[in-house]
N, C-alpha and C. Protein backbone atom coordinates (compact mmCIF):
# COMPACT_ATOMS: atom_id res chain seq x y z
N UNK A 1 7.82 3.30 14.19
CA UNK A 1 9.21 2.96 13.97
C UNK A 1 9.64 3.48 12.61
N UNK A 2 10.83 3.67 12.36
CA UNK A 2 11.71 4.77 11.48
C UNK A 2 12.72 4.06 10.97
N UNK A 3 13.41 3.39 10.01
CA UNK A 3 14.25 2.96 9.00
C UNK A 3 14.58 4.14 8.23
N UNK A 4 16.03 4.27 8.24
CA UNK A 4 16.61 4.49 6.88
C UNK A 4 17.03 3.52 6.09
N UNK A 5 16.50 3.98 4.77
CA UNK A 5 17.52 2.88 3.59
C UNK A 5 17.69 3.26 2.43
N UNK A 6 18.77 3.75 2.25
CA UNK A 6 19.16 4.45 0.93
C UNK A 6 19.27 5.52 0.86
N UNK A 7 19.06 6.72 2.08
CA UNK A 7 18.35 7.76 2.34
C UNK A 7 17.26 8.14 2.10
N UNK A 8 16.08 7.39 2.00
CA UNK A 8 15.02 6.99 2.56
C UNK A 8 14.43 6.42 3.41
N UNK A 9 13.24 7.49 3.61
CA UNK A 9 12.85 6.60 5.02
C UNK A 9 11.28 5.55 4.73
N UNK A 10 11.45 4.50 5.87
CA UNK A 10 10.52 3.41 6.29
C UNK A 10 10.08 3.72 7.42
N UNK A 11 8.15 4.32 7.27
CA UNK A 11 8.02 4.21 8.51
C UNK A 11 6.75 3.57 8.64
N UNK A 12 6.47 2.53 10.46
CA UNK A 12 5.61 1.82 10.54
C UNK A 12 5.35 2.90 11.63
N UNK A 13 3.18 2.48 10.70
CA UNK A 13 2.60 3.59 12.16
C UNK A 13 1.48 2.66 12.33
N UNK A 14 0.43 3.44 13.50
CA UNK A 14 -0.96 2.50 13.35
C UNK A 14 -1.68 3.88 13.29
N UNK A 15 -2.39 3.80 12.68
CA UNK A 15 -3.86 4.87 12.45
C UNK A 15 -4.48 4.67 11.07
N UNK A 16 -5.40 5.82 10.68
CA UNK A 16 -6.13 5.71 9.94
C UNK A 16 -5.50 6.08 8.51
N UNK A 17 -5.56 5.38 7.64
CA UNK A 17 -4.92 5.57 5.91
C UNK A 17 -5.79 6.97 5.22
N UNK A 18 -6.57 7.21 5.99
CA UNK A 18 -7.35 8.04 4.95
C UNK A 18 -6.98 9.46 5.37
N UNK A 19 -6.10 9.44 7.03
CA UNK A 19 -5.78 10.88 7.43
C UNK A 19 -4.33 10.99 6.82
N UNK A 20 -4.20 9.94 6.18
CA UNK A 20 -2.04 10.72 5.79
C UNK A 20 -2.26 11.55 4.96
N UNK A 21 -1.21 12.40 5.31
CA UNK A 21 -0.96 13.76 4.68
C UNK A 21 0.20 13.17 3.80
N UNK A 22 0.03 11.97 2.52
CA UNK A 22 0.85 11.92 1.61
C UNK A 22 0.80 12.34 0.42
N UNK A 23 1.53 12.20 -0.34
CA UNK A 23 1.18 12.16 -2.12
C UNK A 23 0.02 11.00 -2.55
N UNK A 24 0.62 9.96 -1.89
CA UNK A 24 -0.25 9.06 -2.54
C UNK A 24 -0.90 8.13 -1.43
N UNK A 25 -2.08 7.63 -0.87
CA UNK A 25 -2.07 6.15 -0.07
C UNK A 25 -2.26 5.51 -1.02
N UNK A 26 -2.91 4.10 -0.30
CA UNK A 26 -3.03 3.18 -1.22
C UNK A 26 -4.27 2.43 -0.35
N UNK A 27 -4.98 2.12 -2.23
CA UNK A 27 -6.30 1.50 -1.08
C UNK A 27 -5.79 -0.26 -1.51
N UNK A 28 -6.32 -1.28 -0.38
CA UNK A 28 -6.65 -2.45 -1.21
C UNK A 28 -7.58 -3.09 -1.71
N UNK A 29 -7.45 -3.08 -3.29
CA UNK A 29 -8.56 -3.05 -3.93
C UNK A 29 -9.45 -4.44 -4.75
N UNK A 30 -10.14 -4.50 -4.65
CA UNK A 30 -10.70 -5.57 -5.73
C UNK A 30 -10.48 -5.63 -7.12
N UNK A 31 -10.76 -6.48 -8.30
CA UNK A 31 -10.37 -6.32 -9.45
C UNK A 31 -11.19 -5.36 -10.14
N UNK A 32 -12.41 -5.44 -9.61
CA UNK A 32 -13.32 -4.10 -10.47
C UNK A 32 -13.11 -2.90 -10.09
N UNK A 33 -12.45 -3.02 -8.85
CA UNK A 33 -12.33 -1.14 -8.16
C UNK A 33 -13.25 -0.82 -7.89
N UNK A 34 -14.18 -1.77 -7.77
CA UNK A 34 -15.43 -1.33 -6.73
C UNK A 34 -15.35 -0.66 -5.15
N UNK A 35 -15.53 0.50 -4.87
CA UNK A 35 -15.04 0.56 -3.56
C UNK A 35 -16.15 0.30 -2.65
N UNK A 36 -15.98 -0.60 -2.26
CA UNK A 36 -16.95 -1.43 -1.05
C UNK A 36 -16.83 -0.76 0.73
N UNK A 37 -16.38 -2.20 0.94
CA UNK A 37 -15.96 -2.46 2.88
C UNK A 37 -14.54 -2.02 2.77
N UNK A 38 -14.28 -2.20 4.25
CA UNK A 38 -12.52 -1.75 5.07
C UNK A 38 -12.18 -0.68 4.32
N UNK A 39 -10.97 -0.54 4.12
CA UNK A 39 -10.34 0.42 3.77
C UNK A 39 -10.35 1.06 1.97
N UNK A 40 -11.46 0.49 1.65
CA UNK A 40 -11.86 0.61 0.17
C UNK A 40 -13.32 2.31 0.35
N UNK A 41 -13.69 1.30 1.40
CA UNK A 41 -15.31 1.95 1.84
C UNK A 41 -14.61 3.21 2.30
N UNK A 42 -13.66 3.47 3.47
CA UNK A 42 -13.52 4.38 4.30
C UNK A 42 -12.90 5.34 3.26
N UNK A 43 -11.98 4.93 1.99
CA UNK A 43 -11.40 5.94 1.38
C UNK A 43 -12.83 6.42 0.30
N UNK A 44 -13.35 5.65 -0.16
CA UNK A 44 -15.01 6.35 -0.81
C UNK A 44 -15.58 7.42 -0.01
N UNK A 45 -16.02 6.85 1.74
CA UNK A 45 -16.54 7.93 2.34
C UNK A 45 -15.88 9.21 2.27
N UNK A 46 -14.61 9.38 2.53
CA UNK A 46 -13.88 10.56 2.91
C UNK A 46 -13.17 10.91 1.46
N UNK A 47 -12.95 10.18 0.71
CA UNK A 47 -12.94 10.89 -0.73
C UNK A 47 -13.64 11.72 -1.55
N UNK A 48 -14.60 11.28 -1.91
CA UNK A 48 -16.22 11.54 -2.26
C UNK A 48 -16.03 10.84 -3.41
N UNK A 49 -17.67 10.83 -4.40
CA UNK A 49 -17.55 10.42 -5.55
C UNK A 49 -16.55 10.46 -6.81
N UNK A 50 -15.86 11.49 -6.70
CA UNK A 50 -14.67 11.37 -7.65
C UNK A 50 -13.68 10.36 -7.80
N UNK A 51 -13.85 9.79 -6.74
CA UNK A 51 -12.39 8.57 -6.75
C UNK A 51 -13.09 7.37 -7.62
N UNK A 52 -14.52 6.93 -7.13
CA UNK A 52 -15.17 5.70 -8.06
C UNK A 52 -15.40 6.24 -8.86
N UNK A 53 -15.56 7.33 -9.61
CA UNK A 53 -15.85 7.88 -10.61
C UNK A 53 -14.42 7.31 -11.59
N UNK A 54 -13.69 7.68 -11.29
CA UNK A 54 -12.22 7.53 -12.31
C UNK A 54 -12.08 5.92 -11.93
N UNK A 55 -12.31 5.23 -11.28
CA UNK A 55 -12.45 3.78 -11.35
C UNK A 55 -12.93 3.16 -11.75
N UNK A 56 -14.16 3.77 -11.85
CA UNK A 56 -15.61 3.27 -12.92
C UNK A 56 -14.78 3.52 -14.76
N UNK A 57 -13.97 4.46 -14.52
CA UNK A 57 -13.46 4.93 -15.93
C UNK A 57 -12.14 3.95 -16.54
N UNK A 58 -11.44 3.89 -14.81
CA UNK A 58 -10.41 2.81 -15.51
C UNK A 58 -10.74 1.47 -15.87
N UNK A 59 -12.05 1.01 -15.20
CA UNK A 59 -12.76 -0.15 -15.63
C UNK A 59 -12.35 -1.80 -14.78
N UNK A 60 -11.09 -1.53 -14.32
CA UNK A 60 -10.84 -2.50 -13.42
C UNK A 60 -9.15 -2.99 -13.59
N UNK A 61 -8.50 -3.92 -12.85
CA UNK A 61 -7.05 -4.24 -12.90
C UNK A 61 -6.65 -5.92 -12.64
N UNK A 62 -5.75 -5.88 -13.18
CA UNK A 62 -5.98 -7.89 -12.84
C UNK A 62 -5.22 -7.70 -10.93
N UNK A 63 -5.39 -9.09 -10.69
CA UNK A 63 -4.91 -9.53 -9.58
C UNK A 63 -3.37 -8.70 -9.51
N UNK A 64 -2.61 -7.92 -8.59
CA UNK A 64 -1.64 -8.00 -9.09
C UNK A 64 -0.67 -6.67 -9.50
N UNK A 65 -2.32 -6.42 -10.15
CA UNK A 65 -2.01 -4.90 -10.32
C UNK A 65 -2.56 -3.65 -9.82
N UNK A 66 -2.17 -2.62 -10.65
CA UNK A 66 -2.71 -1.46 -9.56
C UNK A 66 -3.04 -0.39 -10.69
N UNK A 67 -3.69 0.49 -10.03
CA UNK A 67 -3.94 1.48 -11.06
C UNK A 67 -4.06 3.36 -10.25
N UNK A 68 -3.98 4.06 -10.46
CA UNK A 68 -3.99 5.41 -9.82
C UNK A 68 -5.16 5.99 -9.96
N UNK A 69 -5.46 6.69 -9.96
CA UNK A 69 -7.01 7.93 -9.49
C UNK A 69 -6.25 9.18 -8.25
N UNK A 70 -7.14 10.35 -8.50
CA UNK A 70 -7.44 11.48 -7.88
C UNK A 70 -7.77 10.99 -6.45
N UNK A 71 -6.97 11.79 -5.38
CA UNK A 71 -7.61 11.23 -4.21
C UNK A 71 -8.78 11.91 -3.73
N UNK A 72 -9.18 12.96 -4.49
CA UNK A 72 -10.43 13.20 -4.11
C UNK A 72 -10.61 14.33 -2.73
N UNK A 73 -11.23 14.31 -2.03
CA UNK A 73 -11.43 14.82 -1.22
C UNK A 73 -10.54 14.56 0.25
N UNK A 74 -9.46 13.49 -0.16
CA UNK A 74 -8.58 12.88 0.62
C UNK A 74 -6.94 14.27 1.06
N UNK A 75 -6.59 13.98 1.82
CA UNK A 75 -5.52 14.67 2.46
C UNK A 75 -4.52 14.65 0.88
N UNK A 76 -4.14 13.24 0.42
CA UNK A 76 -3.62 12.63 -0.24
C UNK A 76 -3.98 12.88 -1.42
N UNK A 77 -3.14 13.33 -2.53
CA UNK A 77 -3.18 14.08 -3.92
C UNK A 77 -3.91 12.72 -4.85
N UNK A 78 -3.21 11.63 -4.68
CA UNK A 78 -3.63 10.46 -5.42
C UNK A 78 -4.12 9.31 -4.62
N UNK A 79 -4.80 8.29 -5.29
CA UNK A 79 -5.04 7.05 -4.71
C UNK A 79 -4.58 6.12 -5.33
N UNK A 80 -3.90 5.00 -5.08
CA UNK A 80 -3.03 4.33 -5.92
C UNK A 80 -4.10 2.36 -5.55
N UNK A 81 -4.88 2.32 -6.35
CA UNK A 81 -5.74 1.00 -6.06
C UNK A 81 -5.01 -0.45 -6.40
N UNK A 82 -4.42 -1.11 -5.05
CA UNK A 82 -3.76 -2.36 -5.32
C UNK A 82 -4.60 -3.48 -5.62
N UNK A 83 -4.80 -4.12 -5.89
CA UNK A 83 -5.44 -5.20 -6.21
C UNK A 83 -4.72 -6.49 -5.63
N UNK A 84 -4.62 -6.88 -4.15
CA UNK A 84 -4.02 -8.09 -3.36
C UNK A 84 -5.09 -9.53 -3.95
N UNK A 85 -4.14 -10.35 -3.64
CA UNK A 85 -4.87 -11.70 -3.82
C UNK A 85 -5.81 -12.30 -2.92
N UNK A 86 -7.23 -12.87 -3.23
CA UNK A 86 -7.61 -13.41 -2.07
C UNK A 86 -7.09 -15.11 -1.42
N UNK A 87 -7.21 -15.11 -0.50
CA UNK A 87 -6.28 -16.69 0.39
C UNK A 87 -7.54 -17.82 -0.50
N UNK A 88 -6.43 -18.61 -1.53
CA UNK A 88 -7.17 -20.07 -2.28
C UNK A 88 -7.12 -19.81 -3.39
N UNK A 89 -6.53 -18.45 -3.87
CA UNK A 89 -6.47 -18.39 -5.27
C UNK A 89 -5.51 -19.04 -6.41
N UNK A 90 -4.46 -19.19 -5.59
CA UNK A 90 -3.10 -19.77 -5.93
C UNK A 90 -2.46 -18.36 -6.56
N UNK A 91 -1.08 -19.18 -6.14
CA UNK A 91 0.33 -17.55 -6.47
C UNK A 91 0.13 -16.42 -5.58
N UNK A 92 -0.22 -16.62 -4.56
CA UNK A 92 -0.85 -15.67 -3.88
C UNK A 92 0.06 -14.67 -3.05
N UNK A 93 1.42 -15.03 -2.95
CA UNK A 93 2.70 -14.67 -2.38
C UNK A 93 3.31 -13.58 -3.28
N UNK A 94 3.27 -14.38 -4.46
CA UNK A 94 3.77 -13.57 -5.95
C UNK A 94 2.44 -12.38 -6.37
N UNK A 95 1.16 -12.44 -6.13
CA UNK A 95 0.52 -11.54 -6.76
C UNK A 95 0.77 -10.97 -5.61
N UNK A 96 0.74 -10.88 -4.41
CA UNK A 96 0.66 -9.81 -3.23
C UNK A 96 2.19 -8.69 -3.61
N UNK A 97 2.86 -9.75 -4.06
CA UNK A 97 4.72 -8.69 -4.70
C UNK A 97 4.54 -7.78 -5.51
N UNK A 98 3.54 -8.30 -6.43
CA UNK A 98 3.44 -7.30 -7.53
C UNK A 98 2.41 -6.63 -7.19
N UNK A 99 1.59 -6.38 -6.99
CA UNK A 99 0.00 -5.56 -6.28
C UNK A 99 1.79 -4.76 -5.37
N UNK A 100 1.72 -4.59 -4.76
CA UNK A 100 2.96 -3.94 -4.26
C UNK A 100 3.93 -3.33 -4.46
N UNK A 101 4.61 -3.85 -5.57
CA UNK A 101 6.03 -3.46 -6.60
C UNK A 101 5.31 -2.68 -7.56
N UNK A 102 3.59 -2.58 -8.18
CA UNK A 102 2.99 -2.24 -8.92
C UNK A 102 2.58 -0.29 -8.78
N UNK A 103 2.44 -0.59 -7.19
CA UNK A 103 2.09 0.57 -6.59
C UNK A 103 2.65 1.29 -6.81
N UNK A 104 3.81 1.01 -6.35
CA UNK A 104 5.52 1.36 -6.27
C UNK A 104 5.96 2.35 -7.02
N UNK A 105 5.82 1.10 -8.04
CA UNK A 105 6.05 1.65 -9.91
C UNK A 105 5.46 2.89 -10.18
N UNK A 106 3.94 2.79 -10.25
CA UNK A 106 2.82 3.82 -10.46
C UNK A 106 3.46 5.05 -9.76
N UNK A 107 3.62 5.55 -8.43
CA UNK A 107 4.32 6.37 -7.53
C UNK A 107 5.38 7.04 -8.27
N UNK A 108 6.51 6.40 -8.71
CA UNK A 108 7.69 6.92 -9.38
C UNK A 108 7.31 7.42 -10.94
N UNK A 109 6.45 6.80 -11.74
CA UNK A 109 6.31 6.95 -13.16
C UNK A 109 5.75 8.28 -12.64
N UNK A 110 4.65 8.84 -11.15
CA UNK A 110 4.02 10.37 -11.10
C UNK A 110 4.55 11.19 -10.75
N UNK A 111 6.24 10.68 -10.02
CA UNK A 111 7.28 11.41 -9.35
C UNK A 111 7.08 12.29 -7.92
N UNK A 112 6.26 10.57 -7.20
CA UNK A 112 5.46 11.36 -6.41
C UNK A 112 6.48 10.73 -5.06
N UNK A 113 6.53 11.85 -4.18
CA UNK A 113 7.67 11.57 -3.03
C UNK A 113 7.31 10.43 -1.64
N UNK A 114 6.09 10.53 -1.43
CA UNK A 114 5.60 9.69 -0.23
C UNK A 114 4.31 8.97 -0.97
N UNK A 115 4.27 7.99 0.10
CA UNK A 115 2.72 6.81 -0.40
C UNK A 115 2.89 5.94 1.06
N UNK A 116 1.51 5.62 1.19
CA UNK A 116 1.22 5.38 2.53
C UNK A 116 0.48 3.70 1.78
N UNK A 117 0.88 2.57 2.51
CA UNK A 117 0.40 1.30 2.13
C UNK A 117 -0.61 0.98 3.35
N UNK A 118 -1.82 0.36 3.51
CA UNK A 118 -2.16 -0.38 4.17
C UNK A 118 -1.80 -2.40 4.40
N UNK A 119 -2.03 -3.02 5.55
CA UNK A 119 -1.85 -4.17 5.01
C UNK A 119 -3.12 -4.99 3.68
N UNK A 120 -2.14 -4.99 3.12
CA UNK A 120 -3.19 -5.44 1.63
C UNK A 120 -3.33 -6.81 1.83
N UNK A 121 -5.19 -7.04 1.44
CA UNK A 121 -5.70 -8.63 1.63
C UNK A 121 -5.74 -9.14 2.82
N UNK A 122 -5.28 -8.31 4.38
CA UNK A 122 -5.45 -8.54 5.43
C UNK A 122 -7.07 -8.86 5.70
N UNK A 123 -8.18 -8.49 5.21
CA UNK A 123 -9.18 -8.30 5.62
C UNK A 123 -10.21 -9.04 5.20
N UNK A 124 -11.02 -9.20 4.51
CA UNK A 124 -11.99 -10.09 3.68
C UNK A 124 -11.34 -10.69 2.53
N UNK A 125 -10.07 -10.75 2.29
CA UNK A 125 -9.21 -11.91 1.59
C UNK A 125 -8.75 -12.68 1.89
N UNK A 126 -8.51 -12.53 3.39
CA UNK A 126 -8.18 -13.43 3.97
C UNK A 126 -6.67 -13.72 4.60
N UNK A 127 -5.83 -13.15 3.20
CA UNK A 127 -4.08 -12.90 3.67
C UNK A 127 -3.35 -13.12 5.39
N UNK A 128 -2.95 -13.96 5.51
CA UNK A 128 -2.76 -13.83 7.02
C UNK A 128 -1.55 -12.59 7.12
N UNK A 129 -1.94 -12.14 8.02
CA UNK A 129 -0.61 -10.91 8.49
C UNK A 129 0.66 -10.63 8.47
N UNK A 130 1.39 -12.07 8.83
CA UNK A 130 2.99 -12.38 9.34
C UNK A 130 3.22 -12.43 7.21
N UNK A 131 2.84 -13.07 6.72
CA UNK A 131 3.12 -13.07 5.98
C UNK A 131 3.04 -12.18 4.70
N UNK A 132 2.03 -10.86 4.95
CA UNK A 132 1.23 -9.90 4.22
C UNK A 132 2.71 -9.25 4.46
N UNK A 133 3.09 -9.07 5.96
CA UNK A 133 4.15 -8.59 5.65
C UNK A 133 5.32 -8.40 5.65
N UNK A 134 6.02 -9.65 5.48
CA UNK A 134 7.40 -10.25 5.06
C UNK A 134 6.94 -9.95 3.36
N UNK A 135 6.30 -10.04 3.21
CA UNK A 135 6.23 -9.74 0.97
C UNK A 135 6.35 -8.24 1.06
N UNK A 136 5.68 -7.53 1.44
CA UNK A 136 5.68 -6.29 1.54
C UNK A 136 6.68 -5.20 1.83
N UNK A 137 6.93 -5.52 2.92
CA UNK A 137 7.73 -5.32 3.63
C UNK A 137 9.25 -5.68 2.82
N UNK A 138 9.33 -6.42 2.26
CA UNK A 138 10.65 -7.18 1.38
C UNK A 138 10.39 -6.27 -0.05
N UNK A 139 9.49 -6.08 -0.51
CA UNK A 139 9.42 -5.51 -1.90
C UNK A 139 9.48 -3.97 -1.32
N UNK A 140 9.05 -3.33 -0.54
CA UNK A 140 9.19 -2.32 -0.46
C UNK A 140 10.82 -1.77 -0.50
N UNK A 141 11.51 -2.63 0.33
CA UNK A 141 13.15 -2.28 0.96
C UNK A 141 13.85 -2.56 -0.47
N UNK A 142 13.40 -3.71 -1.37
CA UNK A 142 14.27 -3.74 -2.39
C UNK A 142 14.09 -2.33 -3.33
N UNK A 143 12.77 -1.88 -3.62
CA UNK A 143 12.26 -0.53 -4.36
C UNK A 143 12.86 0.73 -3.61
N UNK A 144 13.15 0.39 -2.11
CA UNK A 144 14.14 1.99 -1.35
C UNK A 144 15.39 1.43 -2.21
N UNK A 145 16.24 0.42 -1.96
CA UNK A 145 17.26 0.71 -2.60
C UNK A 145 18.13 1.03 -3.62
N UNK A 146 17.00 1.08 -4.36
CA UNK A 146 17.37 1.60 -5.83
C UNK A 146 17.70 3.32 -5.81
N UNK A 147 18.59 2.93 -6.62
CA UNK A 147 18.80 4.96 -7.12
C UNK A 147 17.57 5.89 -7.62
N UNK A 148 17.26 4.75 -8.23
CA UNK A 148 16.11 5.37 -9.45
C UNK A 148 14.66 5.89 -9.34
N UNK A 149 14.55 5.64 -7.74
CA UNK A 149 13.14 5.93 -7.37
C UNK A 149 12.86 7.56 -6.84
N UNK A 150 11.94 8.12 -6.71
CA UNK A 150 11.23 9.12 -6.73
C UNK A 150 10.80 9.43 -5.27
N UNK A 151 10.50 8.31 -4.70
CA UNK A 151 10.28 8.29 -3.38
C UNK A 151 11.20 8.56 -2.37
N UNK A 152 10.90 9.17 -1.47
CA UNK A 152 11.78 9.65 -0.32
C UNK A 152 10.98 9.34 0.94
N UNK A 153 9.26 8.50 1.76
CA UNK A 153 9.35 8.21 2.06
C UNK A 153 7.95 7.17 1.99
N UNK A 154 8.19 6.27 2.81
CA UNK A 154 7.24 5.06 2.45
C UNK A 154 6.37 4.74 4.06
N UNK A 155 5.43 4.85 3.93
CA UNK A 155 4.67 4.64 5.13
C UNK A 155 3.50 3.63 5.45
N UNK A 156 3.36 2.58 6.44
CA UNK A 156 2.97 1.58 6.09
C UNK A 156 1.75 1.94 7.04
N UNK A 157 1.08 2.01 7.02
CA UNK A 157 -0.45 3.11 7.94
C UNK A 157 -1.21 1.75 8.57
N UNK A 158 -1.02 1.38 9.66
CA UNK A 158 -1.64 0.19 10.02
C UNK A 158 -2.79 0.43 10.81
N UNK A 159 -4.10 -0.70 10.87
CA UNK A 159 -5.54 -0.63 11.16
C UNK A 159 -4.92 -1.71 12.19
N UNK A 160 -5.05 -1.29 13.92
CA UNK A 160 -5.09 -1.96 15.01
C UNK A 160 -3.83 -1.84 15.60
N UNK A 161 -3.83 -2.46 16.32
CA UNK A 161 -2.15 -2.73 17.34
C UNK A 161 -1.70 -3.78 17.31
N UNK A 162 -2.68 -5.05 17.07
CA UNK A 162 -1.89 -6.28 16.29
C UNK A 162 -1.22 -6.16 14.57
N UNK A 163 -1.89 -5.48 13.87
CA UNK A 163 -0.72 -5.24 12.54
C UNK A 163 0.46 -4.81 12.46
N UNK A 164 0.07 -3.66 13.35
CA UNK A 164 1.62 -2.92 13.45
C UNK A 164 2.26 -3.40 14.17
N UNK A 165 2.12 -4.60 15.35
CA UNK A 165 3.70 -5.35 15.97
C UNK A 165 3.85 -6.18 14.77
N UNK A 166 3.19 -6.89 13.97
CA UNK A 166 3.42 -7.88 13.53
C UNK A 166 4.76 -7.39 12.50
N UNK A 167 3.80 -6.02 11.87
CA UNK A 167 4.85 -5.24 10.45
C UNK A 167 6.36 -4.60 11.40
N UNK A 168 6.23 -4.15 12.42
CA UNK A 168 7.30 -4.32 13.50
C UNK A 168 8.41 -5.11 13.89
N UNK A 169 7.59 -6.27 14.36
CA UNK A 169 8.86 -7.45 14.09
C UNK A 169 9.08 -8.01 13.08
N UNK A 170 8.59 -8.11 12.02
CA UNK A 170 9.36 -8.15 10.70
C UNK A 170 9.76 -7.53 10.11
N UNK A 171 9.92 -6.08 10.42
CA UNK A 171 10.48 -5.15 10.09
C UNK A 171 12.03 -5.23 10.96
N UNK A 172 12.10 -5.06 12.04
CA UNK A 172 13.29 -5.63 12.51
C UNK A 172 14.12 -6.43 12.09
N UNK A 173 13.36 -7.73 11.86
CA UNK A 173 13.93 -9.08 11.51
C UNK A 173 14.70 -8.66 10.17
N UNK A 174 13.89 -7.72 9.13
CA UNK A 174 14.60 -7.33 7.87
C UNK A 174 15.66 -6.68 7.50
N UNK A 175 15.43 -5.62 8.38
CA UNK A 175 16.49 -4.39 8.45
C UNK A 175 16.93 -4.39 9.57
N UNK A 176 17.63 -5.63 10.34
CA UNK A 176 18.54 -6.08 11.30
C UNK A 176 19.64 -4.90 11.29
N UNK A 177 20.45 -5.19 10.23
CA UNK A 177 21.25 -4.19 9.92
C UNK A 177 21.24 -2.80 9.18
N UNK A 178 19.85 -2.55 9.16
CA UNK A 178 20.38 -1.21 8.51
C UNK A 178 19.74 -0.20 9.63
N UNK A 179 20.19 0.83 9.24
CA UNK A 179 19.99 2.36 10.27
C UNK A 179 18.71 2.86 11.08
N UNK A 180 18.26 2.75 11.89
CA UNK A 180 17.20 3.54 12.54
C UNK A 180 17.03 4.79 12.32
């Protein structure tokens, strides 16, 4: 599915984060930037060592935040490492905004045109879905509408066929009114 907003586009897909042909994906990351399991592991495999290499260098990010790296051996010029909250931490609504709005940020300060999100904290954090992405999904549309951004398009790369209805109908529900 395809949104315009602002003259930018929103698009929800399901496949693999590590095949977009963007500027930037985005992994979700732990606070050390250790790249482990899910979608941390899969961007290590198909990156190669260079990506933990510059992670090992940036040293780590709080809850919240995010930090960039080389994508390595990836389709994708950069890797942009979110750092989502895990479920019991408390503020967990608000750090998932900013781990998000953070990305965002990072993207425009490189003047980079596309970035591909996975659902962040969906996985061994625990984050339940419906709500991973109403935050997301909401911070993203407020960051299209700005003048000031760099981005032209935003792609939300979903793991299964239950994420992507979920980011689907709340994607609807959001942009009720704006353009297909």
């Amino acid at each position: 599915m395809k949104w315009i907003i602002n003259g930018k586009e929103l698009i929800l897909l399901q496949g693999d984060i590590t095949e977009m042909d963007t500027d930037a994906i985005v992994n979700a990351a732990n606070k050390n930037l250790l790249l482990g399991a899910g979608v941390a592991g899969a961007i290590r495999t198909k990156g190669g060592p260079a990506i933990q290499e510059q992670c090992n260098r940036v040293g780590g990010a709080a809850v919240g935040g995010a930090a960039i790296t080389t994508g390595g051996n990836l389709k994708a010029s950069y890797v942009i490492h979110a750092v989502g909250p895990r479920m019991g931490e408390g503020d967990e609504d608000q750090k998932l905004a900013d781990a998000t709005r953070n990305s965002l940020n990072l993207a425009n300060e490189k003047g980079l045109s596309s970035i591909a999100f996975p659902a962040i904290s969906t996985g061994i954090f625990g984050f339940p879905k419906d709500r991973c992405a109403q935050i997301m999904l909401t911070t993203v549309v407020e960051t299209l509408k700005k003048e000031e951004t760099s981005l032209k398009e935003v792609f939300f790369c979903l793991w299964g066929e239950e994420s992507l209805k979920i980011f689907e109908e709340t994607a609807r529900e959001l942009l009720a009114s704006e353009d297909r």
